[in-house]
C-alpha atoms as a PDB file:
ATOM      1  CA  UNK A   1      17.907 -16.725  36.948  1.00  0.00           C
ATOM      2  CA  UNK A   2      21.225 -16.711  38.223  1.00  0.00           C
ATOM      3  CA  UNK A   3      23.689 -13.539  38.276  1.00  0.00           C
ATOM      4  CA  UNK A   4      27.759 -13.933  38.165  1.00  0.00           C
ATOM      5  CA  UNK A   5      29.163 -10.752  38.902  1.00  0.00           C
ATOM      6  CA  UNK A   6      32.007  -9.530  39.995  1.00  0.00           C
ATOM      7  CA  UNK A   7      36.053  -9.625  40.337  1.00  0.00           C
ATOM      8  CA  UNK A   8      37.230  -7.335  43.853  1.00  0.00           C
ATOM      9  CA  UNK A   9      40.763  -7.065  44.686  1.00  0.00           C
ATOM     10  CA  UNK A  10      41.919  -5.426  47.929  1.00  0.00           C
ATOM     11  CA  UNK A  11      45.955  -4.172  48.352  1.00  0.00           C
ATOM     12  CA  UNK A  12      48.064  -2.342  51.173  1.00  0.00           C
ATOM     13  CA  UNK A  13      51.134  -1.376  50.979  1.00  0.00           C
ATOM     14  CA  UNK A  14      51.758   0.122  54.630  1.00  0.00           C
ATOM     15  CA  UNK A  15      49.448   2.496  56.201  1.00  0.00           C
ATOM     16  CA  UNK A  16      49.010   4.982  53.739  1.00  0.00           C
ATOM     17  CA  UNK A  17      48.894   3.228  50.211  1.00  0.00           C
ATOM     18  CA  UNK A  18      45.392   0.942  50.754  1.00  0.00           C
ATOM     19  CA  UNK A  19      43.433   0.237  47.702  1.00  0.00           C
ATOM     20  CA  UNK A  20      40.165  -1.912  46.673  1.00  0.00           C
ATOM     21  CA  UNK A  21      38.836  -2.084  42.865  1.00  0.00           C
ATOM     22  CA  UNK A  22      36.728  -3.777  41.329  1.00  0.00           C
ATOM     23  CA  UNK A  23      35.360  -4.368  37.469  1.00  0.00           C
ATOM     24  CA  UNK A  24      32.082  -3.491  35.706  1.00  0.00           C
ATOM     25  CA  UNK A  25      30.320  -6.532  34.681  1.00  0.00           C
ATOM     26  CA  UNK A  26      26.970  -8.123  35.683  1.00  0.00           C
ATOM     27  CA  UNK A  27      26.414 -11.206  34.077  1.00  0.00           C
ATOM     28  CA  UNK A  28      22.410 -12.982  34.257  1.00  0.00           C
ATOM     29  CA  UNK A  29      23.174 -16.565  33.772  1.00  0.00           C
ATOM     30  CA  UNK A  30      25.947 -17.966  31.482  1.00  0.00           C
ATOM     31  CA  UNK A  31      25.468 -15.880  28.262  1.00  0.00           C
ATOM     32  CA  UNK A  32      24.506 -12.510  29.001  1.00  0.00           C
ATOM     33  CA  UNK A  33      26.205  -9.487  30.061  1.00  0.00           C
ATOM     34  CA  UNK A  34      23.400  -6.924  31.467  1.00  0.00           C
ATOM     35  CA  UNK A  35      25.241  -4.002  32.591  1.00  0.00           C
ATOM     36  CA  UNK A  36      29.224  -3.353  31.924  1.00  0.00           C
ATOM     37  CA  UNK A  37      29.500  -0.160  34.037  1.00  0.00           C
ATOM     38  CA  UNK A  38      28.436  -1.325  37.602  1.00  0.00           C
ATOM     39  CA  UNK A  39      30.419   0.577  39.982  1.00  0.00           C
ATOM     40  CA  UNK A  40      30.961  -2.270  43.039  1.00  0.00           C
ATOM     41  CA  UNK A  41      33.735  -0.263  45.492  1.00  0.00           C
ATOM     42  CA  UNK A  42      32.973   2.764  47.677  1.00  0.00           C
ATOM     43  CA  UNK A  43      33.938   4.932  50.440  1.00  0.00           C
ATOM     44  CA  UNK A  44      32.199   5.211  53.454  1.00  0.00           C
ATOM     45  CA  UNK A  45      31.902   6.387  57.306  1.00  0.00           C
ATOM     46  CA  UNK A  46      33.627   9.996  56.076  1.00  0.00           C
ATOM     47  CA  UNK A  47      35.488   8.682  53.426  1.00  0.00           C
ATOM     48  CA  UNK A  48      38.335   6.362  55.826  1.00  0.00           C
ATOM     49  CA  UNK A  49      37.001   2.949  55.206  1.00  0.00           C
ATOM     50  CA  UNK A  50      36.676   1.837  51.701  1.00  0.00           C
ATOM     51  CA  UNK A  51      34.123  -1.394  50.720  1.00  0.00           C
ATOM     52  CA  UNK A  52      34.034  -3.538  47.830  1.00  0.00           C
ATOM     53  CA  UNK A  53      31.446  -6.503  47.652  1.00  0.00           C
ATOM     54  CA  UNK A  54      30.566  -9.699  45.587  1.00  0.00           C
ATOM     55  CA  UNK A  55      27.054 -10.709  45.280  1.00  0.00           C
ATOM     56  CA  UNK A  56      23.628  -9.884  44.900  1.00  0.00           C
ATOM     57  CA  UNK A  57      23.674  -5.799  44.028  1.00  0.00           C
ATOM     58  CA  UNK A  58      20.747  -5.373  46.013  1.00  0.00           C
ATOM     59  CA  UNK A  59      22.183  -7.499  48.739  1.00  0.00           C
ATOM     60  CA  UNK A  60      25.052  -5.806  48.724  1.00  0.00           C
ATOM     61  CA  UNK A  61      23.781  -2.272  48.876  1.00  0.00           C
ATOM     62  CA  UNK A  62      21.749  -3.694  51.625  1.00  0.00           C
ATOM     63  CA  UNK A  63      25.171  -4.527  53.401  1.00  0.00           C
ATOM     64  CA  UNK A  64      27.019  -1.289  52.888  1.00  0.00           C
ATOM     65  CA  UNK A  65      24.598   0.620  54.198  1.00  0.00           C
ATOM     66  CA  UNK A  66      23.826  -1.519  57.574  1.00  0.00           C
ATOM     67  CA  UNK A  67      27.732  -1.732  57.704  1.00  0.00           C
ATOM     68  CA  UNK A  68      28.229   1.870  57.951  1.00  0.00           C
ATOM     69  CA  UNK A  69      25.563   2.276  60.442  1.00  0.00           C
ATOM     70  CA  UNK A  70      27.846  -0.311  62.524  1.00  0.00           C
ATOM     71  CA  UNK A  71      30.579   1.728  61.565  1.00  0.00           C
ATOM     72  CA  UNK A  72      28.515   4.689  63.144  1.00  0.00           C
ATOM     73  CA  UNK A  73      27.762   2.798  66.166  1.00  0.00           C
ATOM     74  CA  UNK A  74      31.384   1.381  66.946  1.00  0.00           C
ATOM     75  CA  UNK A  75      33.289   4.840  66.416  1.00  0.00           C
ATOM     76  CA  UNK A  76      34.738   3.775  63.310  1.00  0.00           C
ATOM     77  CA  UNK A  77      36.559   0.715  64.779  1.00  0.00           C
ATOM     78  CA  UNK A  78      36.702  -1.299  61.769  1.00  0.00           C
ATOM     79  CA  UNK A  79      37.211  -4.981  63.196  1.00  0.00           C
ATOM     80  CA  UNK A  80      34.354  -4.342  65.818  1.00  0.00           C
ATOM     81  CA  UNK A  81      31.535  -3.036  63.407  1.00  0.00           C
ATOM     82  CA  UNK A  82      33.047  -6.128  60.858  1.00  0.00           C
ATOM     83  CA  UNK A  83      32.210  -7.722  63.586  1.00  0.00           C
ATOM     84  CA  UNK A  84      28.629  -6.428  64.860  1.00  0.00           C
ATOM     85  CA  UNK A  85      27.802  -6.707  60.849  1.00  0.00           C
ATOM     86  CA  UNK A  86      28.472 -10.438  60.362  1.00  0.00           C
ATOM     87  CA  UNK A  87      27.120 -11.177  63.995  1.00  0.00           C
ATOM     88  CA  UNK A  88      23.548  -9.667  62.814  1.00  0.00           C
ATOM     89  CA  UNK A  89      23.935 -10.841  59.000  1.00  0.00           C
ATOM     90  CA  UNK A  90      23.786 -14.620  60.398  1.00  0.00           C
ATOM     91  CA  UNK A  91      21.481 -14.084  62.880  1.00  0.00           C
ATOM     92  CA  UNK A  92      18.849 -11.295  61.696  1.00  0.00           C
ATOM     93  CA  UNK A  93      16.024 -12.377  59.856  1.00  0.00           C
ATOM     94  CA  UNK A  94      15.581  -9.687  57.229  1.00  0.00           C
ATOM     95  CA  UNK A  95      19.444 -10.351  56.322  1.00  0.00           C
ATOM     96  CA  UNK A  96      20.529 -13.639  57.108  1.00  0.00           C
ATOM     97  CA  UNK A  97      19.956 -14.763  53.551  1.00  0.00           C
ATOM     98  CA  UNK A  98      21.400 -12.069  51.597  1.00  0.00           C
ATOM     99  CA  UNK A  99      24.062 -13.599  49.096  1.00  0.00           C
ATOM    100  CA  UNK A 100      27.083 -11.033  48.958  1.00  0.00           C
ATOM    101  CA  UNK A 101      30.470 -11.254  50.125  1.00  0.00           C
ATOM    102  CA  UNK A 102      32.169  -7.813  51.281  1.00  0.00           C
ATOM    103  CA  UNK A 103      36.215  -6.423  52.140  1.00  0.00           C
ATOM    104  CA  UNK A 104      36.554  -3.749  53.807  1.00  0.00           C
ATOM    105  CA  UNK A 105      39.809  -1.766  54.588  1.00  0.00           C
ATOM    106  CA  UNK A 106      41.015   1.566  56.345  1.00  0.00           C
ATOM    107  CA  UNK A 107      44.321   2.404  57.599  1.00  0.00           C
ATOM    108  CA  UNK A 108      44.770  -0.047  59.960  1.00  0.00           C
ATOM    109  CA  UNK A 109      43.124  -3.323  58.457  1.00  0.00           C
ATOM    110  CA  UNK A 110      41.805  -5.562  55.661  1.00  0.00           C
ATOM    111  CA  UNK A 111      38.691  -8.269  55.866  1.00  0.00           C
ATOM    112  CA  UNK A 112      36.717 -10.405  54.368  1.00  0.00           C
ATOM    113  CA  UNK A 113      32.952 -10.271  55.970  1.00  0.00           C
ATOM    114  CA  UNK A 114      30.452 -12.637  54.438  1.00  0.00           C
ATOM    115  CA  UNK A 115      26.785 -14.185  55.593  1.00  0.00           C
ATOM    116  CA  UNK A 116      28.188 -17.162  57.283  1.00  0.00           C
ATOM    117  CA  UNK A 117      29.204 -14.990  60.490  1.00  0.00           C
ATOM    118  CA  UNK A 118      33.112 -15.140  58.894  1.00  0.00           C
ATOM    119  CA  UNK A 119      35.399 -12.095  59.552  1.00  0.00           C
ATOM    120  CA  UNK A 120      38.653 -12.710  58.199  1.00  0.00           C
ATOM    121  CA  UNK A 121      41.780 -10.737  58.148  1.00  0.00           C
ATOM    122  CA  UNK A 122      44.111 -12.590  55.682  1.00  0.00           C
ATOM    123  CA  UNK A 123      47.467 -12.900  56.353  1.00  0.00           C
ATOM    124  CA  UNK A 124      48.439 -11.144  52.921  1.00  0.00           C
ATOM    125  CA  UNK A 125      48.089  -7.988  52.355  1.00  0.00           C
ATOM    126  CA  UNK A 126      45.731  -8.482  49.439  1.00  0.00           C
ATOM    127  CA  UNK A 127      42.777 -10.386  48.971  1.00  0.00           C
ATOM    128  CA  UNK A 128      39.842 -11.084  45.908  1.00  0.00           C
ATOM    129  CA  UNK A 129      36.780 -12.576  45.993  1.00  0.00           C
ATOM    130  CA  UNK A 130      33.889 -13.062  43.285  1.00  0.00           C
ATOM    131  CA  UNK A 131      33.959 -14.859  40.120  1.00  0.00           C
ATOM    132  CA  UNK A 132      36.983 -13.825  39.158  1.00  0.00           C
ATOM    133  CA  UNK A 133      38.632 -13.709  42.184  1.00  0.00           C
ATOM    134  CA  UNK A 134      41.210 -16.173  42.129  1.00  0.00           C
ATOM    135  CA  UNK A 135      43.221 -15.328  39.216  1.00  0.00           C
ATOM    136  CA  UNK A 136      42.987 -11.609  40.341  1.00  0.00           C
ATOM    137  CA  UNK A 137      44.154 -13.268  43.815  1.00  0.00           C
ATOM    138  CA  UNK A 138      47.319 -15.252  42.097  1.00  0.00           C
ATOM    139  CA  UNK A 139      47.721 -12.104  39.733  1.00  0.00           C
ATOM    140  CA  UNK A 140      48.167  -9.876  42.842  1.00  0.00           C
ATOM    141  CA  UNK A 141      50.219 -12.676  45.137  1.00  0.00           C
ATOM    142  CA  UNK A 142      52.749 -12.288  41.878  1.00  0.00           C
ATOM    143  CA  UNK A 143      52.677  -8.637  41.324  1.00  0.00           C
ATOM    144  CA  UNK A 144      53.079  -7.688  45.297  1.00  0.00           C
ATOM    145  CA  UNK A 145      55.718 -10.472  46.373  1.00  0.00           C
ATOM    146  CA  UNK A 146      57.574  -9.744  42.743  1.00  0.00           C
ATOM    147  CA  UNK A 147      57.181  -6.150  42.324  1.00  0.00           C
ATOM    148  CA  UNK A 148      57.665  -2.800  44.287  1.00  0.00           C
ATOM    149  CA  UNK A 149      54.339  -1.712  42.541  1.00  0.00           C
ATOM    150  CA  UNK A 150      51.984   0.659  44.620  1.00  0.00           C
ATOM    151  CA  UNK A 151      48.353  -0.738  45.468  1.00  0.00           C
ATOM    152  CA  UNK A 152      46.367   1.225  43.102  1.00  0.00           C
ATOM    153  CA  UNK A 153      49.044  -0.509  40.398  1.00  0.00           C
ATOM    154  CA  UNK A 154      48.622  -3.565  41.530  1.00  0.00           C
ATOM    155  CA  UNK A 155      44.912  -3.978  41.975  1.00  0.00           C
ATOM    156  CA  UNK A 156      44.446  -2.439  38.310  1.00  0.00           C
ATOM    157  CA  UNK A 157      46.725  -4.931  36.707  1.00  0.00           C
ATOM    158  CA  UNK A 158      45.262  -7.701  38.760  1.00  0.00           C
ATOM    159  CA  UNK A 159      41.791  -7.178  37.529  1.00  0.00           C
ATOM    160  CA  UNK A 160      43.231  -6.501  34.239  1.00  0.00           C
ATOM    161  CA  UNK A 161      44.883  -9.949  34.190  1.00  0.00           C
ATOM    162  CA  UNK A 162      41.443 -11.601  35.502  1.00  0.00           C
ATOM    163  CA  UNK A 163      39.498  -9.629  32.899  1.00  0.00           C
ATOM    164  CA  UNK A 164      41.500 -11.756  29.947  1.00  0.00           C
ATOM    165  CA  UNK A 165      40.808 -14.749  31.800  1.00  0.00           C
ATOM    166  CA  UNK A 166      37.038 -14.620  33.519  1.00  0.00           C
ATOM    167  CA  UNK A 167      34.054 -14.489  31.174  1.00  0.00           C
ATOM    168  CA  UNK A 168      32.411 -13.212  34.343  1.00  0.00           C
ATOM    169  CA  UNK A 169      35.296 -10.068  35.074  1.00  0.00           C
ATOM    170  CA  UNK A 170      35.889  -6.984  32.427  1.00  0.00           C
ATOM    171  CA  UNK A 171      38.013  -4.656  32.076  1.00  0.00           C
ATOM    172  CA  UNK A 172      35.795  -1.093  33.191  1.00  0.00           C
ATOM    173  CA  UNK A 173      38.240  -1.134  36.577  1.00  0.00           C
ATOM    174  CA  UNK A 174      36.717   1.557  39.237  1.00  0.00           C
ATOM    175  CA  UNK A 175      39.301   2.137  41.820  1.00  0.00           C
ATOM    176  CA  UNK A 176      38.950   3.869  45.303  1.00  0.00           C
ATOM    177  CA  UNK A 177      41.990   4.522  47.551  1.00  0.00           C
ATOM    178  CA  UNK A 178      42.668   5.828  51.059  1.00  0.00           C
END
């Protein structure tokens, strides 16, 4: 049984408008929505680093939680414990074949962390993964290049946009901003 879930979209606007949402919807196989409500974004290490994730639910919790702990262990440094995470998500044997993709942002940064060992800091500031991440991704490219719209504005209407497109993406946005 396969799950599709998710549509995350990550936006800064400078150092103190930084935004990740994501939508509801878990979806087992092609034809079956089993929960509408999933909340997929959080804050973490005392509420300065916000995480949104793709994946496997369980995987993902699984992620967030070791993540903060390098979070813990790195001082907060954001690029290092990114860093530390996808280092021991290839390598460790308990994790190495969890299926979840994660961004992460605080202040200063925005990544993309997945299993492969890949920590990427786009050259945008936005980014979207999941199954609806691309049109949230060309939704946001238009709205931030075209638009003097905050981040919280943009990732709503983004996800909006890929919620009328995606089968996989609705429209129950959760939003967290720093």
């Amino acid at each position: 049984m396969q799950f599709h879930a998710t549509t995350i979209v990550a936006v800064r606007r400078g150092e103190d408008d930084v935004c990740i949402g994501g939508d509801g919807q878990v979806t087992v196989g092609e034809a079956a929505v089993m929960k509408r409500h999933a909340k997929k974004v959080r804050k973490i290490y005392k509420n300065s680093v916000i995480t949104g994730f793709a994946g496997s639910v369980a995987d993902a919790f699984t992620l967030t939680e070791k993540f903060e702990k390098k979070l813990e262990e790195h001082s907060g440094n954001l690029k290092r414990a990114a860093v530390a995470l996808a280092q021991s998500w290839r390598t460790d044997r308990a994790i190495r074949h969890l299926e979840a993709q994660m961004v992460a942002a605080d202040k200063e940064c925005l990544l993309l962390i997945s299993g492969g060992g890949e920590v990427i800091e786009p050259d945008d500031d936005f980014i979207a993964i999941g199954s609806g991440g691309h049109y949230a991704y060309a939704a946001a490219n238009a709205l931030f290049r075209h638009t003097d719209m905050g981040a919280e504005e943009i990732v709503r209407e983004a996800l909006t946009i890929a919620s009328s497109i995606c089968v996989y993406t609705n429209d129950n946005i959760t939003v967290e901003k720093l």
